[in-house]
C-alpha atoms as a PDB file:
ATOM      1  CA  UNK A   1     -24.903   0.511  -2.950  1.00  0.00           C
ATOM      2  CA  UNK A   2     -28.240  -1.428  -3.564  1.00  0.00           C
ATOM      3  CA  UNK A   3     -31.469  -0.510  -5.589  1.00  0.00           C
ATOM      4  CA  UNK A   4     -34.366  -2.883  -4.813  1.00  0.00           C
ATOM      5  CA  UNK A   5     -32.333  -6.473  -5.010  1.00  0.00           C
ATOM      6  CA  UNK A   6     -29.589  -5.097  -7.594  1.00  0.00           C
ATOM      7  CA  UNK A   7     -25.993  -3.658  -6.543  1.00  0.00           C
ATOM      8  CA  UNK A   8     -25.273  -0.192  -8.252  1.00  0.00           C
ATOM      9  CA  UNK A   9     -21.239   0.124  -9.708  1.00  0.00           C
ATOM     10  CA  UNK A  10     -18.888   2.896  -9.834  1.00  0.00           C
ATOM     11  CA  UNK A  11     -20.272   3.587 -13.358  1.00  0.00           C
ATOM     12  CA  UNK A  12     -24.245   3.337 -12.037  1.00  0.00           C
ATOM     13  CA  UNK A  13     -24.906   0.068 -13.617  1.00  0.00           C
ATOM     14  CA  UNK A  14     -27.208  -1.894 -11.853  1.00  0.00           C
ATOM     15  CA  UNK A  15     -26.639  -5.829 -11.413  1.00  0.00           C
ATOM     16  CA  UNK A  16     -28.354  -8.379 -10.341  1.00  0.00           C
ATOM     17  CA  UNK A  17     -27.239 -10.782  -7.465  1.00  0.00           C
ATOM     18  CA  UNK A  18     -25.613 -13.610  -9.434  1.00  0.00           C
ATOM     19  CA  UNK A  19     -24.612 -17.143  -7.019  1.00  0.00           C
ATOM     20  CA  UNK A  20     -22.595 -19.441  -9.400  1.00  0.00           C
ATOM     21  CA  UNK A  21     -21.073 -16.572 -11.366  1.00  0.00           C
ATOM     22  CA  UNK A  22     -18.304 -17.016 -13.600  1.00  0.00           C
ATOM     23  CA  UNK A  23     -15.687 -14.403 -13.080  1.00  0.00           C
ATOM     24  CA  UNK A  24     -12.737 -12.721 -14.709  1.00  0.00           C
ATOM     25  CA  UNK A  25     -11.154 -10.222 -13.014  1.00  0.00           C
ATOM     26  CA  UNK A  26      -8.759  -7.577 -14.282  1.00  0.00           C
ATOM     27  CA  UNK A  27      -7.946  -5.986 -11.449  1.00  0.00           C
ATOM     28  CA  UNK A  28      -5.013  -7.751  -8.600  1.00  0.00           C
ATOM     29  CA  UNK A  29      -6.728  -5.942  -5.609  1.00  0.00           C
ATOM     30  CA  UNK A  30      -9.724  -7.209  -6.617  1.00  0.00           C
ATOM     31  CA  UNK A  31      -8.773 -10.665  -6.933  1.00  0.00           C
ATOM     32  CA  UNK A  32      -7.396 -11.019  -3.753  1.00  0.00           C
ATOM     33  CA  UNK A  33     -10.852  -9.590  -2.192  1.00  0.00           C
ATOM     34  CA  UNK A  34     -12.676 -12.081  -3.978  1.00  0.00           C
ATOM     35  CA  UNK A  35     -10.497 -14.739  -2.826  1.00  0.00           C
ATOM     36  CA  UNK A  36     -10.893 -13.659   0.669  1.00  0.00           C
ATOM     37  CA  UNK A  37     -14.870 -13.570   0.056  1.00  0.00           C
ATOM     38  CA  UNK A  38     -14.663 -17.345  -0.586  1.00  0.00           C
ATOM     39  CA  UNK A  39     -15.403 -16.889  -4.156  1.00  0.00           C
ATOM     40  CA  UNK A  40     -11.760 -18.303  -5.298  1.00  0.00           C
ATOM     41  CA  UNK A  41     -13.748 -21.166  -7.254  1.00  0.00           C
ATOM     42  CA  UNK A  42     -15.764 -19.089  -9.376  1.00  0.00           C
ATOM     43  CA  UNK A  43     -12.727 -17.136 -10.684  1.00  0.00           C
ATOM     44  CA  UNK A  44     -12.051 -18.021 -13.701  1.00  0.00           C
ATOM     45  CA  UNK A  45      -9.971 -15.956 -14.889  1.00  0.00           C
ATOM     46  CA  UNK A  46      -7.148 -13.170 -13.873  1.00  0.00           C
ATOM     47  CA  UNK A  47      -4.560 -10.890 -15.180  1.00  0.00           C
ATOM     48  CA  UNK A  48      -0.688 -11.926 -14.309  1.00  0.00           C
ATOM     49  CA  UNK A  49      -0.195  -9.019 -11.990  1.00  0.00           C
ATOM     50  CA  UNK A  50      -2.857 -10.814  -9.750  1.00  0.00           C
ATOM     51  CA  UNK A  51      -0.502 -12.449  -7.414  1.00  0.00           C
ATOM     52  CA  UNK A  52      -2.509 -12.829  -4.014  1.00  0.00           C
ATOM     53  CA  UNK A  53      -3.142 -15.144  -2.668  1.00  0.00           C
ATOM     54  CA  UNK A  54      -0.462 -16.528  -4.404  1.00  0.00           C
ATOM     55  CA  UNK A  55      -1.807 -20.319  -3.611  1.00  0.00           C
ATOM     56  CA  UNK A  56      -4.870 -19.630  -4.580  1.00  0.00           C
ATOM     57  CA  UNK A  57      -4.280 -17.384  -7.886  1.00  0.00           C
ATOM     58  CA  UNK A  58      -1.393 -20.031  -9.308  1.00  0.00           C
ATOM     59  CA  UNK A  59      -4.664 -22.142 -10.000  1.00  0.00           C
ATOM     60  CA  UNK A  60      -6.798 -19.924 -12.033  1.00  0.00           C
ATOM     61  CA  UNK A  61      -5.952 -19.050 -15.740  1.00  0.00           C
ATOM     62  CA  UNK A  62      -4.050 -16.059 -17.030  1.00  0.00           C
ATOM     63  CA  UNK A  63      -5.537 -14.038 -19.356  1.00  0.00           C
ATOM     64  CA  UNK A  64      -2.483 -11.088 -20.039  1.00  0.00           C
ATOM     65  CA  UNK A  65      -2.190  -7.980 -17.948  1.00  0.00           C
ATOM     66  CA  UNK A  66      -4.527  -5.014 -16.480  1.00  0.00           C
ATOM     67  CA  UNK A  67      -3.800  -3.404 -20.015  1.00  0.00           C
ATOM     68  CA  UNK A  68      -2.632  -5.843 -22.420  1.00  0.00           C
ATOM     69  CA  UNK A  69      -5.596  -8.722 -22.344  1.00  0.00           C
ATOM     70  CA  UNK A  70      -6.248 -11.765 -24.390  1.00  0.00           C
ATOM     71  CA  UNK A  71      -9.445 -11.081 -25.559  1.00  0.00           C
ATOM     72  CA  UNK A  72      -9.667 -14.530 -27.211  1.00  0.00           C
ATOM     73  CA  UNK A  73      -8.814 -16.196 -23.733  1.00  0.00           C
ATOM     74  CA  UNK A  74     -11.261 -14.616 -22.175  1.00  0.00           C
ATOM     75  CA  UNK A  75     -13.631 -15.504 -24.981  1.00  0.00           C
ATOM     76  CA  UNK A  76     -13.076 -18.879 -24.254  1.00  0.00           C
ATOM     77  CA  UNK A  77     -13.586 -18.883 -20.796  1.00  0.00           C
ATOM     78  CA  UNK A  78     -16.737 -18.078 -21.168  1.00  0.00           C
ATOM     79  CA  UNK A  79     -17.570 -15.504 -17.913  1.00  0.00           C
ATOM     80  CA  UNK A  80     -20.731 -14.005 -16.723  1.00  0.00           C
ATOM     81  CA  UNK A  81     -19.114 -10.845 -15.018  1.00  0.00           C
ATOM     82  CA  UNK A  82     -16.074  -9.153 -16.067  1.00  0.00           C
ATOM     83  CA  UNK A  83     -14.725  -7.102 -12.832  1.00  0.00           C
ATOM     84  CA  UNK A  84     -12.830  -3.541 -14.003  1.00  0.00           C
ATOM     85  CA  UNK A  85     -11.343  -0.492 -12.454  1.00  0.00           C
ATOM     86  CA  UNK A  86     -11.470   2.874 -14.524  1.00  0.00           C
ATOM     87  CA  UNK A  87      -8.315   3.699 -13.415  1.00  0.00           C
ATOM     88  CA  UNK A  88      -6.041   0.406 -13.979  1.00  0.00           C
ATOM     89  CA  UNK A  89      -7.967  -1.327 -17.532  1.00  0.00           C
ATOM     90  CA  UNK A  90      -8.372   0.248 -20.545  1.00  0.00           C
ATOM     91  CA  UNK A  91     -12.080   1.276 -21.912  1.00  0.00           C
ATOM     92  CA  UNK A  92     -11.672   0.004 -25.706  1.00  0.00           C
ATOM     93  CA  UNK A  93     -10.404  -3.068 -23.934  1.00  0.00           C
ATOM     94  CA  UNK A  94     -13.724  -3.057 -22.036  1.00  0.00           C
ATOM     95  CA  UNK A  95     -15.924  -2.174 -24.676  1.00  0.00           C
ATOM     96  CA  UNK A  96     -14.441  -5.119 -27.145  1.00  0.00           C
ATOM     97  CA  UNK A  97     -15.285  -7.766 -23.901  1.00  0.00           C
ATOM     98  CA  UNK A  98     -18.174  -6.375 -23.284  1.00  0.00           C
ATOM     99  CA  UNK A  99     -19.214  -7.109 -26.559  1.00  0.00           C
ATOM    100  CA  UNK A 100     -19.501 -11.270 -25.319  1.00  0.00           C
ATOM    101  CA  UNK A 101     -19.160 -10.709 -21.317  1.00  0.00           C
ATOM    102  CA  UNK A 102     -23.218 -10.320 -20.044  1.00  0.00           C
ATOM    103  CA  UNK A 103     -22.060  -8.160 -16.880  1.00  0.00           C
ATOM    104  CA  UNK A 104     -19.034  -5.733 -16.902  1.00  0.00           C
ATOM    105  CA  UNK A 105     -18.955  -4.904 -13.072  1.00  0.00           C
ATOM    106  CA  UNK A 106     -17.010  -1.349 -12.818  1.00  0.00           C
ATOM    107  CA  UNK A 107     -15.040  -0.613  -9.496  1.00  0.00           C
ATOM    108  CA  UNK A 108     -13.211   2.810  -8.967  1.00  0.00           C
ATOM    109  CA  UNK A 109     -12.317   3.474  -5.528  1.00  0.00           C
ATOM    110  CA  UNK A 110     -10.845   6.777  -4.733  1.00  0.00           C
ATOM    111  CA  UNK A 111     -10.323   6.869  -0.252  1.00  0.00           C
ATOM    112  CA  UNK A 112     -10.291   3.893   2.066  1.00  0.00           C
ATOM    113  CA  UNK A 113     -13.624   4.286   3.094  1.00  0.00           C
ATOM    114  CA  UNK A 114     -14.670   3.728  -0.605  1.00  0.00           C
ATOM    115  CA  UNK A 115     -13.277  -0.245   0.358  1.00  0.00           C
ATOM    116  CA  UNK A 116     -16.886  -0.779   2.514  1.00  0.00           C
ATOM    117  CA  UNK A 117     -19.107  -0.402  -0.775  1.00  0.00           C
ATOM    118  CA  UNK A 118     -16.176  -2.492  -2.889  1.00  0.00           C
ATOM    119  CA  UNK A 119     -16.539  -5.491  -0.605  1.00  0.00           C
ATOM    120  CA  UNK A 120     -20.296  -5.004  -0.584  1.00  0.00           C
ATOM    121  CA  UNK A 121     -20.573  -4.539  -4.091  1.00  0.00           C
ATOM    122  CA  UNK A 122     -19.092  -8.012  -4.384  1.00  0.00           C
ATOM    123  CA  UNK A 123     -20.458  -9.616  -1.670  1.00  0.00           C
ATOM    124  CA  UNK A 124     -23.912  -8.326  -3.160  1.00  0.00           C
ATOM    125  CA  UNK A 125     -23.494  -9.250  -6.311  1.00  0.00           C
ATOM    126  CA  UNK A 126     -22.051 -12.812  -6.032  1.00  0.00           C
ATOM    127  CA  UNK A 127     -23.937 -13.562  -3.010  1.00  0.00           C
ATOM    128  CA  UNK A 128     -21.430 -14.425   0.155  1.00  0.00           C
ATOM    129  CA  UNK A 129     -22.680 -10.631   2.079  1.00  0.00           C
ATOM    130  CA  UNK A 130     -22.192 -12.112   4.965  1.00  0.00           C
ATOM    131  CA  UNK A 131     -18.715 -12.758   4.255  1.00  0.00           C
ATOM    132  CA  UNK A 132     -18.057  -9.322   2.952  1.00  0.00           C
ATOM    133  CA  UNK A 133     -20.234  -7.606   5.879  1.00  0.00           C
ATOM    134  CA  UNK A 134     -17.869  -9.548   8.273  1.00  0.00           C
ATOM    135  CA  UNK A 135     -14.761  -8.086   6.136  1.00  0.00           C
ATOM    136  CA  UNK A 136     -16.194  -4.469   6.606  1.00  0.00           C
ATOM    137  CA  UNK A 137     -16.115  -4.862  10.276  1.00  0.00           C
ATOM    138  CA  UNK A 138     -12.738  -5.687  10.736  1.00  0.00           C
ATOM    139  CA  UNK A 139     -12.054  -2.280   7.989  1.00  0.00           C
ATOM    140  CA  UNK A 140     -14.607  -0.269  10.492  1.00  0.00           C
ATOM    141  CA  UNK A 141     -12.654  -0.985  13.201  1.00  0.00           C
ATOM    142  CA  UNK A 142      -9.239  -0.744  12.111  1.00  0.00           C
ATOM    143  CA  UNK A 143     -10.159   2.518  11.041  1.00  0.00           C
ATOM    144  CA  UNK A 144     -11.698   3.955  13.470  1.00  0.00           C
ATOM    145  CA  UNK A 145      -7.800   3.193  15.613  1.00  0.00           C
ATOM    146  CA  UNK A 146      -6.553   5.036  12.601  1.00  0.00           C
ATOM    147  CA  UNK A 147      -8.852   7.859  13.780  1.00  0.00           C
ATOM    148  CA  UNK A 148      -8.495   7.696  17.095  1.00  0.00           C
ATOM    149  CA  UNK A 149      -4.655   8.260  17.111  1.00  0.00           C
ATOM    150  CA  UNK A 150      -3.254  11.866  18.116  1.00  0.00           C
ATOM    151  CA  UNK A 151      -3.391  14.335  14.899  1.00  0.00           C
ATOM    152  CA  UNK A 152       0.423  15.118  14.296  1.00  0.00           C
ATOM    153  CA  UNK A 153       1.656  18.218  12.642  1.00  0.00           C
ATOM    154  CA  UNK A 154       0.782  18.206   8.916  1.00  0.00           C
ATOM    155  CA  UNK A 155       3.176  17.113   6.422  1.00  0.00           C
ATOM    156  CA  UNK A 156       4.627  17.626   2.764  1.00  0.00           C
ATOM    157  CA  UNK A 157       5.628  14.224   1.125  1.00  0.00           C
ATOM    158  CA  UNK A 158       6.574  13.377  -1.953  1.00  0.00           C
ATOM    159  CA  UNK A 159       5.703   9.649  -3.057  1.00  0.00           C
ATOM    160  CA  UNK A 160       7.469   8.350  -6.113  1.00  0.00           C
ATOM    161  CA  UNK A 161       5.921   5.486  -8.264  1.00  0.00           C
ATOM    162  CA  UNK A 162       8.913   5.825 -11.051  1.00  0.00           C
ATOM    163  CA  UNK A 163      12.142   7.017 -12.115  1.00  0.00           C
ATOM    164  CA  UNK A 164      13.309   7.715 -15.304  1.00  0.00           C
ATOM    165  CA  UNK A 165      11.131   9.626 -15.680  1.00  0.00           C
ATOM    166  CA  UNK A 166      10.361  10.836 -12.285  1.00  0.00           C
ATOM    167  CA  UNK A 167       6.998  10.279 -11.437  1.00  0.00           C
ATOM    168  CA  UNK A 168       4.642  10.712  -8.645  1.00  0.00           C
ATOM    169  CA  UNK A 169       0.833  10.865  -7.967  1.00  0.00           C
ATOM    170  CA  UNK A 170      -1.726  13.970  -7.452  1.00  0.00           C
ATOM    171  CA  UNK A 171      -3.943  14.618  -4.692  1.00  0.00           C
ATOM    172  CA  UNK A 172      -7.027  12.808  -6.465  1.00  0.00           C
ATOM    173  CA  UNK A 173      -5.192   9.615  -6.197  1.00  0.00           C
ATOM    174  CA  UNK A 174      -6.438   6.640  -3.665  1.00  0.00           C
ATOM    175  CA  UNK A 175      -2.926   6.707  -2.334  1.00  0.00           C
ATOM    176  CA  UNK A 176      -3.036  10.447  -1.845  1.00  0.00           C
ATOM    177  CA  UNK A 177      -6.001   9.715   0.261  1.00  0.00           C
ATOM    178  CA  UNK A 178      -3.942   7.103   2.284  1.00  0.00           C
ATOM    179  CA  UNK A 179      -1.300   9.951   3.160  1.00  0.00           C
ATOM    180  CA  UNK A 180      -4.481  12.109   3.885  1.00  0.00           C
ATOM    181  CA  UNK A 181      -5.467   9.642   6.797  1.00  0.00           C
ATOM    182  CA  UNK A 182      -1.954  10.579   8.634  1.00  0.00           C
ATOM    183  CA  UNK A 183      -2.818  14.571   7.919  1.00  0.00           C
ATOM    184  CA  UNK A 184       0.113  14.537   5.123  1.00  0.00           C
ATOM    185  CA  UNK A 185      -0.404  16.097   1.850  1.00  0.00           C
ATOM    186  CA  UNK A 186       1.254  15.522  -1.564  1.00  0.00           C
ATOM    187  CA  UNK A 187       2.842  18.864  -3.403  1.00  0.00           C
ATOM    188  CA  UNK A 188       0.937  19.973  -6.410  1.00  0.00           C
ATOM    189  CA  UNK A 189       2.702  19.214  -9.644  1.00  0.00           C
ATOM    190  CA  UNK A 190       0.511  19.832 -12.199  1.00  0.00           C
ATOM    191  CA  UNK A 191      -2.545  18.807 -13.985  1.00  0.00           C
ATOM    192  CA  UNK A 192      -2.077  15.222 -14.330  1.00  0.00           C
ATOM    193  CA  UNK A 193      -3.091  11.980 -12.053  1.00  0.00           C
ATOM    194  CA  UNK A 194       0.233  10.629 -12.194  1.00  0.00           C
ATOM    195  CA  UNK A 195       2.555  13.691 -13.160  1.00  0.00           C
ATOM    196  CA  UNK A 196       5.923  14.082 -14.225  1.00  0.00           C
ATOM    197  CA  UNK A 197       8.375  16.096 -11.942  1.00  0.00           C
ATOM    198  CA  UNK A 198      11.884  17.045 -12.285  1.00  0.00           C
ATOM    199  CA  UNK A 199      14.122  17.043  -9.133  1.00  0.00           C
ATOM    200  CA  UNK A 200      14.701  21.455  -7.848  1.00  0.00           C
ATOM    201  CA  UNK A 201      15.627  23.079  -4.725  1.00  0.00           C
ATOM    202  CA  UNK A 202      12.232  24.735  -5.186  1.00  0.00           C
ATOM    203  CA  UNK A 203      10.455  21.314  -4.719  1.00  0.00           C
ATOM    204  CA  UNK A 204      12.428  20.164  -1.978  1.00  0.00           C
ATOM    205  CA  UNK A 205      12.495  23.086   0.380  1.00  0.00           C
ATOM    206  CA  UNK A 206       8.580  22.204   0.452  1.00  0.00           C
ATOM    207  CA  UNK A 207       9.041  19.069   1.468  1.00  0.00           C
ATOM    208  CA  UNK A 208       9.231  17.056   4.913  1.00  0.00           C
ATOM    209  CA  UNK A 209       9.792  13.746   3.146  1.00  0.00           C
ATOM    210  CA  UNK A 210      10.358  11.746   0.449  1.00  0.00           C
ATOM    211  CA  UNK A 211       8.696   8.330   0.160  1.00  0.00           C
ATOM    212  CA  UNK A 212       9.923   5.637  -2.136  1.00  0.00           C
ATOM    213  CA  UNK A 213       7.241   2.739  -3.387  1.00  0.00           C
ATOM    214  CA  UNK A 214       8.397  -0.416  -3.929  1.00  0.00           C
ATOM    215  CA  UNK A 215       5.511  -0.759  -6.853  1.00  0.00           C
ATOM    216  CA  UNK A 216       5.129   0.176  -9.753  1.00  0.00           C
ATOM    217  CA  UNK A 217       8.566   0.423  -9.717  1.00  0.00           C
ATOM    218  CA  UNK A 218      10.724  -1.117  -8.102  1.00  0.00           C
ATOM    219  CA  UNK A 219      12.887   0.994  -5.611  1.00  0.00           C
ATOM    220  CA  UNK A 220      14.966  -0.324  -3.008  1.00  0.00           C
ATOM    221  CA  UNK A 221      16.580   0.447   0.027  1.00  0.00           C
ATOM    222  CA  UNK A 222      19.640   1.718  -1.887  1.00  0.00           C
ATOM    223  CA  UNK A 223      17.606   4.118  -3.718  1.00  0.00           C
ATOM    224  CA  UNK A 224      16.254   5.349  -0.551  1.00  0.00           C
ATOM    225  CA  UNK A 225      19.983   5.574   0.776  1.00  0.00           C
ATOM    226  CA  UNK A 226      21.305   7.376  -2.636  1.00  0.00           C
ATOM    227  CA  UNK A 227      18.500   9.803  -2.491  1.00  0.00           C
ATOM    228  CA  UNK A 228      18.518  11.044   0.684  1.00  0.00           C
ATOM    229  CA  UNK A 229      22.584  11.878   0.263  1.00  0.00           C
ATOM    230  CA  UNK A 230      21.528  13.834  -2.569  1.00  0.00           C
ATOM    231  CA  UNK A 231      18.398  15.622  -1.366  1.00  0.00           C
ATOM    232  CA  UNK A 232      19.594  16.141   2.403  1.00  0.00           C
ATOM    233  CA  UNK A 233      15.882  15.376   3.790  1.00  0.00           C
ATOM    234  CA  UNK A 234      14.356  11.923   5.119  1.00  0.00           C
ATOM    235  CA  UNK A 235      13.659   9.528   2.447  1.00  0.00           C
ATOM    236  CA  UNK A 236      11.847   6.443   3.210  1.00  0.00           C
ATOM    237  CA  UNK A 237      10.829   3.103   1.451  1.00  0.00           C
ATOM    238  CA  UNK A 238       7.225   2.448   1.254  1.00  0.00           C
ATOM    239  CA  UNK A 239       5.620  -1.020   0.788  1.00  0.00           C
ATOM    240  CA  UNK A 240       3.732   0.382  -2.370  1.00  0.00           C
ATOM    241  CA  UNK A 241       0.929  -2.583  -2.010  1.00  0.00           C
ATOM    242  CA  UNK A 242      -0.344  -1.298   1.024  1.00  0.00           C
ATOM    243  CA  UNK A 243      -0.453   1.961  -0.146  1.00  0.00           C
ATOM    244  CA  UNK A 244      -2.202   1.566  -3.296  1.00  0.00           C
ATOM    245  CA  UNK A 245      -4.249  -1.629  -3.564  1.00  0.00           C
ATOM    246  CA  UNK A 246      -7.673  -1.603  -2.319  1.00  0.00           C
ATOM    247  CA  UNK A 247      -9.989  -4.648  -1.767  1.00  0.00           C
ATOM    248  CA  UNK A 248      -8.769  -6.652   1.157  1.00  0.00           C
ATOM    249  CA  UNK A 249      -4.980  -5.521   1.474  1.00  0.00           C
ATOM    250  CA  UNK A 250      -7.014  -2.335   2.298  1.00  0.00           C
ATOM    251  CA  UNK A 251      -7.248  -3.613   5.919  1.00  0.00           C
ATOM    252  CA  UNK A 252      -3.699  -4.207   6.433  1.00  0.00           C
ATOM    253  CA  UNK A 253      -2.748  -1.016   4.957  1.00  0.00           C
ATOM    254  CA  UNK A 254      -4.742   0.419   7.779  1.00  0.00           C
ATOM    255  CA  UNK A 255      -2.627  -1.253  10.140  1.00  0.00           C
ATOM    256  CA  UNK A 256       0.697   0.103   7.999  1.00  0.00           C
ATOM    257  CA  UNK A 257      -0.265   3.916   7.717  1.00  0.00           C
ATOM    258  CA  UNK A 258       0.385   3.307  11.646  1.00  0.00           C
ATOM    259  CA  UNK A 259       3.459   2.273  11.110  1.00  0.00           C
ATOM    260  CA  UNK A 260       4.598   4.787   8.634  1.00  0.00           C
ATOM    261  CA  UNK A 261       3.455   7.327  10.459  1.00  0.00           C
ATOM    262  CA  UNK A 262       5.837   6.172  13.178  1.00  0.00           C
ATOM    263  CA  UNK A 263       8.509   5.548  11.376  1.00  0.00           C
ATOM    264  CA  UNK A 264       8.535   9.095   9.345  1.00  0.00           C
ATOM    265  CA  UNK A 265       7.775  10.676  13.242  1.00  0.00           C
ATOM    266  CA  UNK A 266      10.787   8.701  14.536  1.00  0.00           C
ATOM    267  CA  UNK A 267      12.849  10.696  11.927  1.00  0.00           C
ATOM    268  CA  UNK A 268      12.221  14.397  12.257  1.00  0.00           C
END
C-alpha cells in the first residue's frame, strides 16, 4: 500500500522509498523474496533459519535466530531497515533494535493474497517495483488456476507443526488460509494461534485427514506411516515450507496446494 511516494506496513508506518538500503532481515520468507527482487547485495544481514537461496544467503552474515538475535551484531552492521514479522520476531527484540535501526519495516501476512502487497511493499520501498510487479504476475496467475479448479467436497484436516506436545494451528493462521484455498477447514481447538491438542476418538471422528509438516518439526514419512496405523484415517506428509512461508515460496506453494489436493483426493 502507498501514501503519496511512501509504502504503508502491516503496523501503518509509513516509509520512504530507500535505493541503496542496508538491510537486515529477520524473517527466512522474507529473505528469499528479497533475494528474488535482486536486492541480495544490500542484505546485510539474516537470521540462521534464512536458508534460501542457499547460494546466495551462505554469503551474508548471521545475526542469531527469528527469536534469539545478536543485538550487538546487528549494531555493527550498521542497517537502515530492519524487516520483521509480528508473528515470527519478538517485540522487546524489536523495540531494543529499533532503538539504533532508522526504519523497522513490519510485515504480517495472514492469506496468500496478502503476498501481492508483501512483494510491493518491498519492491516500493527499496526501489526494484518493477521486479516485484513482475513477481505479482506470475502469483496473479497461478492463483487464479488455483481458482479456476473444480470446488471439491469440503474437508476436516488436522495439520500438525509438533509433537510432544501435540500441536497444531487455528483458523487465523496463514497456513489455515492455504487449506482454505482447497475448501478444507482446520477443527477448532481452542483459543490459541498455535494450540495444544491431545489425541481422542472425539477429534478424529471429525476428521477427513491428518497432515504431517515437515517444519517446524520435523516429521517424516514414518511418522506419517505410524500414525495412520494408530488413527485408522489418511495421514499425509506435508512439505511445511510451502505451506507456511510467504514471500516468494508463496508462488510455488500455489502450484503445491494443487498437488495436495490431489494427492489427499487420490486417497478417499
Amino acid at each position: 500500500m502507498t501514501n503519496s511516494s511512501h509504502y504503508i506496513d502491516a503496523l501503518g508506518h509509513s516509509h520512504p522509498p530507500a535505493q541503496g538500503a542496508r538491510i537486515v532481515s529477520l524473517v527466512p520468507s522474507i529473505t528469499e523474496l528479497l533475494c528474488e527482487l535482486g536486492l541480495a547485495q544490500q542484505l546485510v544481514g539474516r537470521t540462521g533459519f534464512c536458508i534460501h537461496p542457499k547460494d546466495i544467503v551462505e554469503r551474508i552474515s548471521k545475526v542469531g535466530g527469528t527469536k534469539d538475535v545478536n543485538i550487538e551484531k546487528i549494531r555493527k552492521l550498521a542497517p537502515t531497515h530492519l524487516v520483521v514479522n509480528i508473528d515470527e520476531n519478538e517485540k522487546p527484540t524489536v523495540e531494543r533494535l529499533a532503538e539504533f535501526v532508522p526504519n523497522i519495516v513490519v510485515t504480517h501476512p495472514l492469506v496468500p493474497t496478502d503476498n501481492l502487497a508483501l512483494a510491493r511493499l518491498m519492491g516500493g520501498i527499496f526501489g526494484v517495483e518493477g521486479a516485484a510487479e513482475r513477481w505479482c504476475t506470475a502469483f496473479e496467475q497461478e492463483y487464479a488456476t488455483l481458482q479456476a479448479m473444480p470446488r471439491a467436497p469440503q474437508r476436516t484436516v488436522l495439520y500438525c507443526i509438533w509433537q510432544d506436545p501435540w500441536m497444531s494451528v487455528s483458523k487465523d493462521t496463514y497456513i489455515a488460509a492455504m487449506l482454505a484455498e482447497l475448501g478444507w477447514r482446520v477443527p477448532d481447538l481452542g483459543q490459541a494461534r498455535y494450540p495444544r491438542f491431545e489425541w481422542s476418538e472425539g477429534l478424529v471422528d471429525q476428521l477427513d485427514a491428518v497432515l504431517l509438516s515437515t517444519e517446524p518439526y520435523r516429521f517424516t514419512e514414518a511418522h506419517a506411516d505410524a500414525l495412520e496405523k494408530q488413527l485408522g484415517i489418511p495421514v499425509f506428509l506435508v512439505d511445511g515450507e510451502m505451506m507456511s512461508w510467504y514471500g516468494s515460496r508463496a508462488l510455488a506453494g500455489l502450484r503445491y496446494l494443487r498437488e495436495l489436493r490431489a494427492m489427499v483426493e487420490g486417497a478417499a
